[in-house]
PDB file of N, CA and C in Angstrom:
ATOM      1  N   UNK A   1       0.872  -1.173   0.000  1.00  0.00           N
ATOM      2  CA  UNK A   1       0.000   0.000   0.000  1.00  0.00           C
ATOM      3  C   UNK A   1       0.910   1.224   0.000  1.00  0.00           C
ATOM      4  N   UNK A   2       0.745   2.290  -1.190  1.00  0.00           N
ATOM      5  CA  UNK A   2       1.500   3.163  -1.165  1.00  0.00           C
ATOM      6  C   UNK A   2       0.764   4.130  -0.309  1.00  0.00           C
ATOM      7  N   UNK A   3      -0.101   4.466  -0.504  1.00  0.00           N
ATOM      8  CA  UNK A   3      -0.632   5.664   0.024  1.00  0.00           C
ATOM      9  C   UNK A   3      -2.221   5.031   0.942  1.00  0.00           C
ATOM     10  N   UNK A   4      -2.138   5.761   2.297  1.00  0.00           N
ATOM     11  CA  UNK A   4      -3.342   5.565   3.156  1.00  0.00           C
ATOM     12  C   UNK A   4      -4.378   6.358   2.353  1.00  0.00           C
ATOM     13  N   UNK A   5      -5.340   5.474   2.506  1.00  0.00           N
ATOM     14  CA  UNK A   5      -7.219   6.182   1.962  1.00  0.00           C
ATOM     15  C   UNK A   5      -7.333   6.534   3.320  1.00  0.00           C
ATOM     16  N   UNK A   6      -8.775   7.721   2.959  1.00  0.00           N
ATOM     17  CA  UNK A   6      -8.514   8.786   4.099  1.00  0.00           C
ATOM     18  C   UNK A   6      -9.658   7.870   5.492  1.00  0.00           C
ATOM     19  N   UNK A   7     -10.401   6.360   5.035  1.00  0.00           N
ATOM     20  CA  UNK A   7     -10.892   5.699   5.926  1.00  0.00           C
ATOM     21  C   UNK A   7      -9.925   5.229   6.316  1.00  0.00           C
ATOM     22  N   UNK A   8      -8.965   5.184   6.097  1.00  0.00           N
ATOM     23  CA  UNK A   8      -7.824   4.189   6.960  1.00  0.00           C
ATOM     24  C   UNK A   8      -7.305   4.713   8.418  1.00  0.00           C
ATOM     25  N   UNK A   9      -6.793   4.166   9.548  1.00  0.00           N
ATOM     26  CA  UNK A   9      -6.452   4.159  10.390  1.00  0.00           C
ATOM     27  C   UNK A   9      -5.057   3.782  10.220  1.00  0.00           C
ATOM     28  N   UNK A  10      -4.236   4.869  10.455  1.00  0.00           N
ATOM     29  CA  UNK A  10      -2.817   4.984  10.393  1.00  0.00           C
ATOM     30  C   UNK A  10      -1.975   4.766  12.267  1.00  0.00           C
ATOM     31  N   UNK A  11      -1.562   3.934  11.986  1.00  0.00           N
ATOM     32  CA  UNK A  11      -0.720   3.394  13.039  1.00  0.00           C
ATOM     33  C   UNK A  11       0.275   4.173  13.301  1.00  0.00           C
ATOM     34  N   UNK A  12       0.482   4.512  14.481  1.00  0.00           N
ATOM     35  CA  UNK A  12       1.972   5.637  14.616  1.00  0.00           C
ATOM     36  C   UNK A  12       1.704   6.800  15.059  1.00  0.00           C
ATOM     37  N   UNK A  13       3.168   7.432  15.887  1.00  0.00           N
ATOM     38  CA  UNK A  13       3.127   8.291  16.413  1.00  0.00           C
ATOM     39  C   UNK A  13       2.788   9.644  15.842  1.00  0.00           C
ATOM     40  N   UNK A  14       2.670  10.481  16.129  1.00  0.00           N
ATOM     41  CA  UNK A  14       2.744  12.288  15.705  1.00  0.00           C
ATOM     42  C   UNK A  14       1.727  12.920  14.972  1.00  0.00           C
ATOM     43  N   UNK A  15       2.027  14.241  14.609  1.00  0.00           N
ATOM     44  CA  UNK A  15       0.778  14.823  13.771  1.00  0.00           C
ATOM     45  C   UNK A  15       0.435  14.099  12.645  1.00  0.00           C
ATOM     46  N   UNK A  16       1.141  13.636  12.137  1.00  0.00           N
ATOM     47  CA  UNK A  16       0.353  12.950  10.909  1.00  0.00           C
ATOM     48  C   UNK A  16      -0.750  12.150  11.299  1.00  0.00           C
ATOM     49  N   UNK A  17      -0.570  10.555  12.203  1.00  0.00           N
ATOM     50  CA  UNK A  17      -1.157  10.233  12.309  1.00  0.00           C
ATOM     51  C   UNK A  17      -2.731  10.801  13.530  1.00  0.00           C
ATOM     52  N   UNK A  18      -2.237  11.652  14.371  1.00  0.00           N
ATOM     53  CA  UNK A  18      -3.340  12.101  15.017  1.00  0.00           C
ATOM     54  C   UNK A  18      -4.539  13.022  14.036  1.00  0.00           C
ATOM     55  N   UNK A  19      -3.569  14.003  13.001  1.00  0.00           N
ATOM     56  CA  UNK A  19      -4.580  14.308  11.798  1.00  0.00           C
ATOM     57  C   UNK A  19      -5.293  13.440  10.372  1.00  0.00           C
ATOM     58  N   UNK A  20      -4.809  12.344  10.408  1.00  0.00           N
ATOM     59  CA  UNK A  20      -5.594  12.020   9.610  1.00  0.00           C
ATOM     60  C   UNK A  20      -6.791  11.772   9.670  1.00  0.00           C
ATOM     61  N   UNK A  21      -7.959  11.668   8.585  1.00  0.00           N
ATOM     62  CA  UNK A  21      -9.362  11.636   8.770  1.00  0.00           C
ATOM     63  C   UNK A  21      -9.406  10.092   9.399  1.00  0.00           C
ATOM     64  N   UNK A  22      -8.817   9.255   9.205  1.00  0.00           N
ATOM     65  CA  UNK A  22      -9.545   7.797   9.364  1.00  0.00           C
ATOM     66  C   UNK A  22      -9.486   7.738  11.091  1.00  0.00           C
ATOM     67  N   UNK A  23      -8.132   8.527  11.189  1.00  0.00           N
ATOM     68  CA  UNK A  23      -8.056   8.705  13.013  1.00  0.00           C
ATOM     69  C   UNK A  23      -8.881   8.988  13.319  1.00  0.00           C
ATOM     70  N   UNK A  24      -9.180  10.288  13.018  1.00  0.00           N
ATOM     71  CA  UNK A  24     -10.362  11.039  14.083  1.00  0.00           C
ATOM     72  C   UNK A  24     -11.463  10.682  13.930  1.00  0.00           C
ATOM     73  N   UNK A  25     -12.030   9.490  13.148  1.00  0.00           N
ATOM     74  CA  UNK A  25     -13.300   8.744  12.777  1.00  0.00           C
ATOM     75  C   UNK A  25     -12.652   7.480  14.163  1.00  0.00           C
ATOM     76  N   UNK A  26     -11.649   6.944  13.598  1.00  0.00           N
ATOM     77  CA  UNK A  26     -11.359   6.213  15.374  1.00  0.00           C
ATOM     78  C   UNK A  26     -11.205   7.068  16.266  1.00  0.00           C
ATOM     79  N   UNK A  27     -10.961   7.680  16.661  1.00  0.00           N
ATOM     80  CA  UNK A  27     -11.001   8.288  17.783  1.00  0.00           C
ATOM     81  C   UNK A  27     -12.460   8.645  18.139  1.00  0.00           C
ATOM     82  N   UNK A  28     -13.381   9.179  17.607  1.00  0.00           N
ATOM     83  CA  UNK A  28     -14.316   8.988  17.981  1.00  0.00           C
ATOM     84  C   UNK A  28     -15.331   7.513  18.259  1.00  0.00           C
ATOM     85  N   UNK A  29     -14.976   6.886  17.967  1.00  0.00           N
ATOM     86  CA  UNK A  29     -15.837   5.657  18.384  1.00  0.00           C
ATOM     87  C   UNK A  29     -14.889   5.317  19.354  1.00  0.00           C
ATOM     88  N   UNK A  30     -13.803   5.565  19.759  1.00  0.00           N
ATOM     89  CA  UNK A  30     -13.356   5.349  20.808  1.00  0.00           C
ATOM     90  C   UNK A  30     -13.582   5.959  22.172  1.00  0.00           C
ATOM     91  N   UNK A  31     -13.672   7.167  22.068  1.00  0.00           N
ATOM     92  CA  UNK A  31     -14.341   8.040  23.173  1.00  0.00           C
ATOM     93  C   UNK A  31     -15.635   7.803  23.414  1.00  0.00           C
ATOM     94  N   UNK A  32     -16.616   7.390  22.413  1.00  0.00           N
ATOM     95  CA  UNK A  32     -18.265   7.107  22.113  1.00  0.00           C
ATOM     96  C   UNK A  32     -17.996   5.697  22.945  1.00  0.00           C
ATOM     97  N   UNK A  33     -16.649   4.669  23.058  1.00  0.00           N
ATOM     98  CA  UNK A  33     -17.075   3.013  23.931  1.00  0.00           C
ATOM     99  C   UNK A  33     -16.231   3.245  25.090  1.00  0.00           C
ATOM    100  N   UNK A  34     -15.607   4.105  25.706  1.00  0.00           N
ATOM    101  CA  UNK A  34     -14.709   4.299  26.651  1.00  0.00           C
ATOM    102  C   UNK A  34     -15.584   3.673  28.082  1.00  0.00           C
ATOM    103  N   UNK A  35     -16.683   4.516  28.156  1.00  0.00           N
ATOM    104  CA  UNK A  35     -17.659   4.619  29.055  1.00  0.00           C
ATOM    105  C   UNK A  35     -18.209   3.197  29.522  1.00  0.00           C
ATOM    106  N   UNK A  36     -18.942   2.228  28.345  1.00  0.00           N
ATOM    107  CA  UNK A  36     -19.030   0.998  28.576  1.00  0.00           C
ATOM    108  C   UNK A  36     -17.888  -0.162  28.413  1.00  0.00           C
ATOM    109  N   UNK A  37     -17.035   0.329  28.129  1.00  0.00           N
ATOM    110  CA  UNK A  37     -15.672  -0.514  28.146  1.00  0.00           C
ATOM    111  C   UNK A  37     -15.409  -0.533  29.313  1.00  0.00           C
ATOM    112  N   UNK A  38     -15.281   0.257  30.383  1.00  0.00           N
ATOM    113  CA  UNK A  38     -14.456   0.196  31.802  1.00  0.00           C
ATOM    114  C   UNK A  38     -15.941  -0.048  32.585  1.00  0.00           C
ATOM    115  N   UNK A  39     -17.076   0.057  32.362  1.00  0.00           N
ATOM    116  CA  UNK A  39     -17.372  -0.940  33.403  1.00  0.00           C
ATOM    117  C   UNK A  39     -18.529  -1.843  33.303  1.00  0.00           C
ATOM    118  N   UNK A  40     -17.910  -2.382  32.050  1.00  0.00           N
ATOM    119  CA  UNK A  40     -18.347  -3.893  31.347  1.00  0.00           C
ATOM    120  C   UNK A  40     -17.293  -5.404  32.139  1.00  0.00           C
ATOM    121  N   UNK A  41     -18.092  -6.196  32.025  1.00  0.00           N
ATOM    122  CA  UNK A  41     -17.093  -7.467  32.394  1.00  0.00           C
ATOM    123  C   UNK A  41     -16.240  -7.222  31.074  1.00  0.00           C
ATOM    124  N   UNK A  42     -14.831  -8.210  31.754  1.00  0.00           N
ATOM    125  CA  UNK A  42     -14.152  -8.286  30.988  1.00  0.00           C
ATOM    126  C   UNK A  42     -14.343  -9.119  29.793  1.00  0.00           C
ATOM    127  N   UNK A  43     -14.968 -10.089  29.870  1.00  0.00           N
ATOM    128  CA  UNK A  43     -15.473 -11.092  28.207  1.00  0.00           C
ATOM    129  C   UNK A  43     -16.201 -10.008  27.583  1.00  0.00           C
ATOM    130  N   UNK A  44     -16.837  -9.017  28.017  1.00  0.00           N
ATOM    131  CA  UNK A  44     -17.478  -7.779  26.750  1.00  0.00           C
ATOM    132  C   UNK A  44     -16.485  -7.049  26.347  1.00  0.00           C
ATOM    133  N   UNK A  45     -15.287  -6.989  27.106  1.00  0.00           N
ATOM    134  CA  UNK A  45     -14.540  -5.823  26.354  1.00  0.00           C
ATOM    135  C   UNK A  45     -13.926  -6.457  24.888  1.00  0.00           C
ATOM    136  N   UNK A  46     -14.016  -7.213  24.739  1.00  0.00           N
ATOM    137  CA  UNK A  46     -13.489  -7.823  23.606  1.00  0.00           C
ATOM    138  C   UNK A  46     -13.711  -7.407  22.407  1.00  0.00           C
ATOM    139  N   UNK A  47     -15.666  -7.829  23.015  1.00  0.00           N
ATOM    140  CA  UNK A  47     -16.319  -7.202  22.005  1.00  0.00           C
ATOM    141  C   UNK A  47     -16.289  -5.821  21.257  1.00  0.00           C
ATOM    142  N   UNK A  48     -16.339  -5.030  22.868  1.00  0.00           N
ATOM    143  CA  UNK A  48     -16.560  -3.949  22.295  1.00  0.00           C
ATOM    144  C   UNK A  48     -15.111  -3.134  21.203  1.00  0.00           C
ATOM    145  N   UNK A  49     -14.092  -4.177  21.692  1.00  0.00           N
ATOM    146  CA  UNK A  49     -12.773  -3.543  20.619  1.00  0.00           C
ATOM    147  C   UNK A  49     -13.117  -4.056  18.908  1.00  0.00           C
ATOM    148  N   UNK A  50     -13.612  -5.696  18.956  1.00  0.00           N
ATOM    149  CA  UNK A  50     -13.638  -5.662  17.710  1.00  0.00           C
ATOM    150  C   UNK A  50     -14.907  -5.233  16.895  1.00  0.00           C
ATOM    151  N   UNK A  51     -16.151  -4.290  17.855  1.00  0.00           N
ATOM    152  CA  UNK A  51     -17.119  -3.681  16.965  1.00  0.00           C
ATOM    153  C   UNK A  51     -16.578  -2.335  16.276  1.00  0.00           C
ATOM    154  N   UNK A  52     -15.176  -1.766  17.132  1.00  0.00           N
ATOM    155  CA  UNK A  52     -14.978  -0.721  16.397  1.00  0.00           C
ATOM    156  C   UNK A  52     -14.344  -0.931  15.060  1.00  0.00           C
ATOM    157  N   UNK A  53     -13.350  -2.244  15.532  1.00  0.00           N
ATOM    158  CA  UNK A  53     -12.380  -2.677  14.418  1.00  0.00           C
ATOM    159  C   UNK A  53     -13.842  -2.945  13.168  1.00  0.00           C
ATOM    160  N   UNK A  54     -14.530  -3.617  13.384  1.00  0.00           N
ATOM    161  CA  UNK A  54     -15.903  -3.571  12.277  1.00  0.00           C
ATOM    162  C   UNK A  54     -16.631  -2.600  11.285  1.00  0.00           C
ATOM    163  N   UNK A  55     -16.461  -1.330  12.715  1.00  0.00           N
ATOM    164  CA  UNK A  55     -17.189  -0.196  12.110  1.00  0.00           C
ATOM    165  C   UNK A  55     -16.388   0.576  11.066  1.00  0.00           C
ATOM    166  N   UNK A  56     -14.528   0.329  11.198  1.00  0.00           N
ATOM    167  CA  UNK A  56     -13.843   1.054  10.556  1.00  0.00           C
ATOM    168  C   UNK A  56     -13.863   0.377   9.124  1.00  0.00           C
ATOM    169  N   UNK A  57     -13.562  -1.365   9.088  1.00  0.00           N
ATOM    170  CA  UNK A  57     -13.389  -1.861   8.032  1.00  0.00           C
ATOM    171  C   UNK A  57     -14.826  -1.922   7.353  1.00  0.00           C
ATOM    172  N   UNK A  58     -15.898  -1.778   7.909  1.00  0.00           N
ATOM    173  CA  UNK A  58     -17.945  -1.712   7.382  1.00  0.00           C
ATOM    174  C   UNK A  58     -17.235  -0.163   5.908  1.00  0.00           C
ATOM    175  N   UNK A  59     -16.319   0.387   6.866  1.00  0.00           N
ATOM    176  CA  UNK A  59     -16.409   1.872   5.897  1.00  0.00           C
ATOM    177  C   UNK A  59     -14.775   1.897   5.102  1.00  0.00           C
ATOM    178  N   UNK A  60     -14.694   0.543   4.468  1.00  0.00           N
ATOM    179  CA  UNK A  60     -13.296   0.705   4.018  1.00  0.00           C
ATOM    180  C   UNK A  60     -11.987   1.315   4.371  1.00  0.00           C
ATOM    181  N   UNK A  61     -12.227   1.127   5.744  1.00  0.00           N
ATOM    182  CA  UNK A  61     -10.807   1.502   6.168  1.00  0.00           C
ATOM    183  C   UNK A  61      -9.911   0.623   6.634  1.00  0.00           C
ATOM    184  N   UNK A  62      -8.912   0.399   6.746  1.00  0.00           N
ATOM    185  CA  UNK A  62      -7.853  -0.626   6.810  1.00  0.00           C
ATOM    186  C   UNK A  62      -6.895  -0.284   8.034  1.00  0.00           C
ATOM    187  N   UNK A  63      -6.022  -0.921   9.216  1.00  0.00           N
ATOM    188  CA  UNK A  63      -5.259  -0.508  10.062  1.00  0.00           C
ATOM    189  C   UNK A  63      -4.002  -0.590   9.610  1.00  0.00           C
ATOM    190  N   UNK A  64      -3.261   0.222   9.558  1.00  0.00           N
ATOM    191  CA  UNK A  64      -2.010   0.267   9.095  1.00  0.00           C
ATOM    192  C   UNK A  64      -1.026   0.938   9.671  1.00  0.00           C
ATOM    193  N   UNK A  65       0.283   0.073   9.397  1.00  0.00           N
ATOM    194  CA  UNK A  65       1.716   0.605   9.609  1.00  0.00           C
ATOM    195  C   UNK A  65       2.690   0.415   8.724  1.00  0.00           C
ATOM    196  N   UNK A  66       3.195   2.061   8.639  1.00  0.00           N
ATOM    197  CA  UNK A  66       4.570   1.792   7.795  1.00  0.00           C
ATOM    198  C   UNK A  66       5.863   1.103   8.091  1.00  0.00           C
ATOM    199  N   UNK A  67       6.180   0.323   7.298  1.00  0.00           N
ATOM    200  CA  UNK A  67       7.284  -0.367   7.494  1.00  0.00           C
ATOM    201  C   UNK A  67       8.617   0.968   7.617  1.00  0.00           C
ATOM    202  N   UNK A  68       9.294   1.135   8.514  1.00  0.00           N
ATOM    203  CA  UNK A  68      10.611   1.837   8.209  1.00  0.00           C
ATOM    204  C   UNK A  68      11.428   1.627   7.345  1.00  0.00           C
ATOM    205  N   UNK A  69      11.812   0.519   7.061  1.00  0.00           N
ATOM    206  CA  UNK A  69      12.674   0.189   6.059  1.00  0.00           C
ATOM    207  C   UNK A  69      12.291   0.105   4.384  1.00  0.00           C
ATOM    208  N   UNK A  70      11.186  -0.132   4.333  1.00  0.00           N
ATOM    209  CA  UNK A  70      10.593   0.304   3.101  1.00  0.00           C
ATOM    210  C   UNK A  70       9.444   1.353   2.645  1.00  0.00           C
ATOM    211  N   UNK A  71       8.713   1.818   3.615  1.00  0.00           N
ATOM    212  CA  UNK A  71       7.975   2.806   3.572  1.00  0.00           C
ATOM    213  C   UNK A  71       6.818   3.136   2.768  1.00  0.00           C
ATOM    214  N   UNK A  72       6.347   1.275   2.716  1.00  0.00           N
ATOM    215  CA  UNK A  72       5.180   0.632   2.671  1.00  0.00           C
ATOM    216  C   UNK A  72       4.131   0.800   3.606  1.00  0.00           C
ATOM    217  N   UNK A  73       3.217   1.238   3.153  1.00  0.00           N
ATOM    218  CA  UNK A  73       2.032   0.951   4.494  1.00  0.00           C
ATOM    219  C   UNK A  73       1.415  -0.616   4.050  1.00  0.00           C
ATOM    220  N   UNK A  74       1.322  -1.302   5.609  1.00  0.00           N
ATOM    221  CA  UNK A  74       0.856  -2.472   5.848  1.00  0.00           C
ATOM    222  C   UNK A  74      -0.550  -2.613   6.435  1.00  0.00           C
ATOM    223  N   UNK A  75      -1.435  -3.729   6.217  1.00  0.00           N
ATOM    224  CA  UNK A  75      -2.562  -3.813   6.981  1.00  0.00           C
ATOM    225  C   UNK A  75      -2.245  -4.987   8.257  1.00  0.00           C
ATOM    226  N   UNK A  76      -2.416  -4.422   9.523  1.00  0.00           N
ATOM    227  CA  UNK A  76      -1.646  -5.426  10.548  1.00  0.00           C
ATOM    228  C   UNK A  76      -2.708  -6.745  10.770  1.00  0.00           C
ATOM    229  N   UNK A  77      -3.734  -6.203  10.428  1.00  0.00           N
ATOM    230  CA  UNK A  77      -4.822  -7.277  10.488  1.00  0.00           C
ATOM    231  C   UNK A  77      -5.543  -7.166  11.843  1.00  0.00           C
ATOM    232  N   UNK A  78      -6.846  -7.699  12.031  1.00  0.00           N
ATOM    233  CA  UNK A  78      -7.867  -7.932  12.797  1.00  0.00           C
ATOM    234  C   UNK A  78      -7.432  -8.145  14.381  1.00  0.00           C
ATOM    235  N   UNK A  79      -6.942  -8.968  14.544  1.00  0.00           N
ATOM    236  CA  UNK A  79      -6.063  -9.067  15.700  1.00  0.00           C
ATOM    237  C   UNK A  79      -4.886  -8.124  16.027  1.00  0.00           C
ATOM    238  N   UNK A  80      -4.309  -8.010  15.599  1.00  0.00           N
ATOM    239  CA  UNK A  80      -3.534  -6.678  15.884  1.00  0.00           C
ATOM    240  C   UNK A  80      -4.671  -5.358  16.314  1.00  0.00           C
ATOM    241  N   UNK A  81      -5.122  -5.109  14.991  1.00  0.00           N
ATOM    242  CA  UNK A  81      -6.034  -4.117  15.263  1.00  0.00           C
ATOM    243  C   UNK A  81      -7.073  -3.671  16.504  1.00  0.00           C
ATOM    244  N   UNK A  82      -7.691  -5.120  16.789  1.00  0.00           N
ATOM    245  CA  UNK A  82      -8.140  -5.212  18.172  1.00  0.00           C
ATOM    246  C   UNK A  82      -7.470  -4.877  19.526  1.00  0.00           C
ATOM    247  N   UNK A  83      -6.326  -5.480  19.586  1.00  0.00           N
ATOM    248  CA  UNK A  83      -5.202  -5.394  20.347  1.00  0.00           C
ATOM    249  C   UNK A  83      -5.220  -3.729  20.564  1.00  0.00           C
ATOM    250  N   UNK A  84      -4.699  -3.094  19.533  1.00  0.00           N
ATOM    251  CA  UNK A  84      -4.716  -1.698  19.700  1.00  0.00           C
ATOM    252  C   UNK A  84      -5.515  -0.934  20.356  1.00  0.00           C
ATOM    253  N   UNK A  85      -6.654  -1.151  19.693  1.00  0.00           N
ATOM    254  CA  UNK A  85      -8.535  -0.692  20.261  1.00  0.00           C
ATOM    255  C   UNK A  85      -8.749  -0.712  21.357  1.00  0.00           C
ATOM    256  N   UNK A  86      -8.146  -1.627  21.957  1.00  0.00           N
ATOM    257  CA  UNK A  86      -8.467  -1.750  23.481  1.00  0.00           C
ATOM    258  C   UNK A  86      -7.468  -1.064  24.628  1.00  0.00           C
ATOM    259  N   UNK A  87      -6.347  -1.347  23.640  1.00  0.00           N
ATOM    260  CA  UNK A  87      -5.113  -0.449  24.720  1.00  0.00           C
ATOM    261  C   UNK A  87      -5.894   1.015  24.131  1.00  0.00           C
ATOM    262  N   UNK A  88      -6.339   1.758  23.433  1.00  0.00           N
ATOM    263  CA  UNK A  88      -6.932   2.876  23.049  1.00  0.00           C
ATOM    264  C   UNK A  88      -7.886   3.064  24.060  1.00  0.00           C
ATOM    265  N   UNK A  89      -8.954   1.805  23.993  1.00  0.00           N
ATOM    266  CA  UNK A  89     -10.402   2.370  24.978  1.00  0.00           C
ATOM    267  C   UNK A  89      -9.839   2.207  26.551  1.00  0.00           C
ATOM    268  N   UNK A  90      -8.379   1.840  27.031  1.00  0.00           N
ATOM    269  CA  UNK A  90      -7.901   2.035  28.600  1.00  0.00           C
ATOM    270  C   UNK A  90      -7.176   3.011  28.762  1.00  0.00           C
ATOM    271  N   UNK A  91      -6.966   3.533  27.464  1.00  0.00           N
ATOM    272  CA  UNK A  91      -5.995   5.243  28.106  1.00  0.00           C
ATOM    273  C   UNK A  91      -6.718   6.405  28.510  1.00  0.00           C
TER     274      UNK A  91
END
């Protein structure tokens, strides 16, 4: 992937990635499950990481990171992505 579509969710630090559109479309469904994430049992939080991971890819967006060494963007996949979502909905 040369170039992120603007549904995509860009992996990584700094202004770039905090401005892109696909962020701030995650970021909001992240702030929108924060609330029932922390005081849901823990077998729901699962859920609630991979409905966002759903809602992003429902709207063609993809999770991604650039490789450093080639400066490829990658899709880390579903599991990864989840992974993230959730360290997201505990900060």
């Amino acid at each position: 992937i040369i170039d992120p579509r603007e549904s995509d969710v860009v992996c990584g630090r700094g202004g770039a990635a905090l401005k892109h559109p696909g962020n701030l479309t995650y970021r909001g469904l992240v702030d929108l499950n924060k609330g029932p994430y922390i005081s849901c049992p823990r077998r729901e939080k699962i859920e609630i990481s991979r409905s966002i991971v759903a809602a992003i890819r429902e709207q063609r967006g993809r999770f991604l990171e650039q490789d450093a060494t080639t400066g490829v963007w990658i899709d880390i996949g579903d599991k990864k992505a989840t992974e993230k979502t959730s360290q997201a909905l505990r900060e």
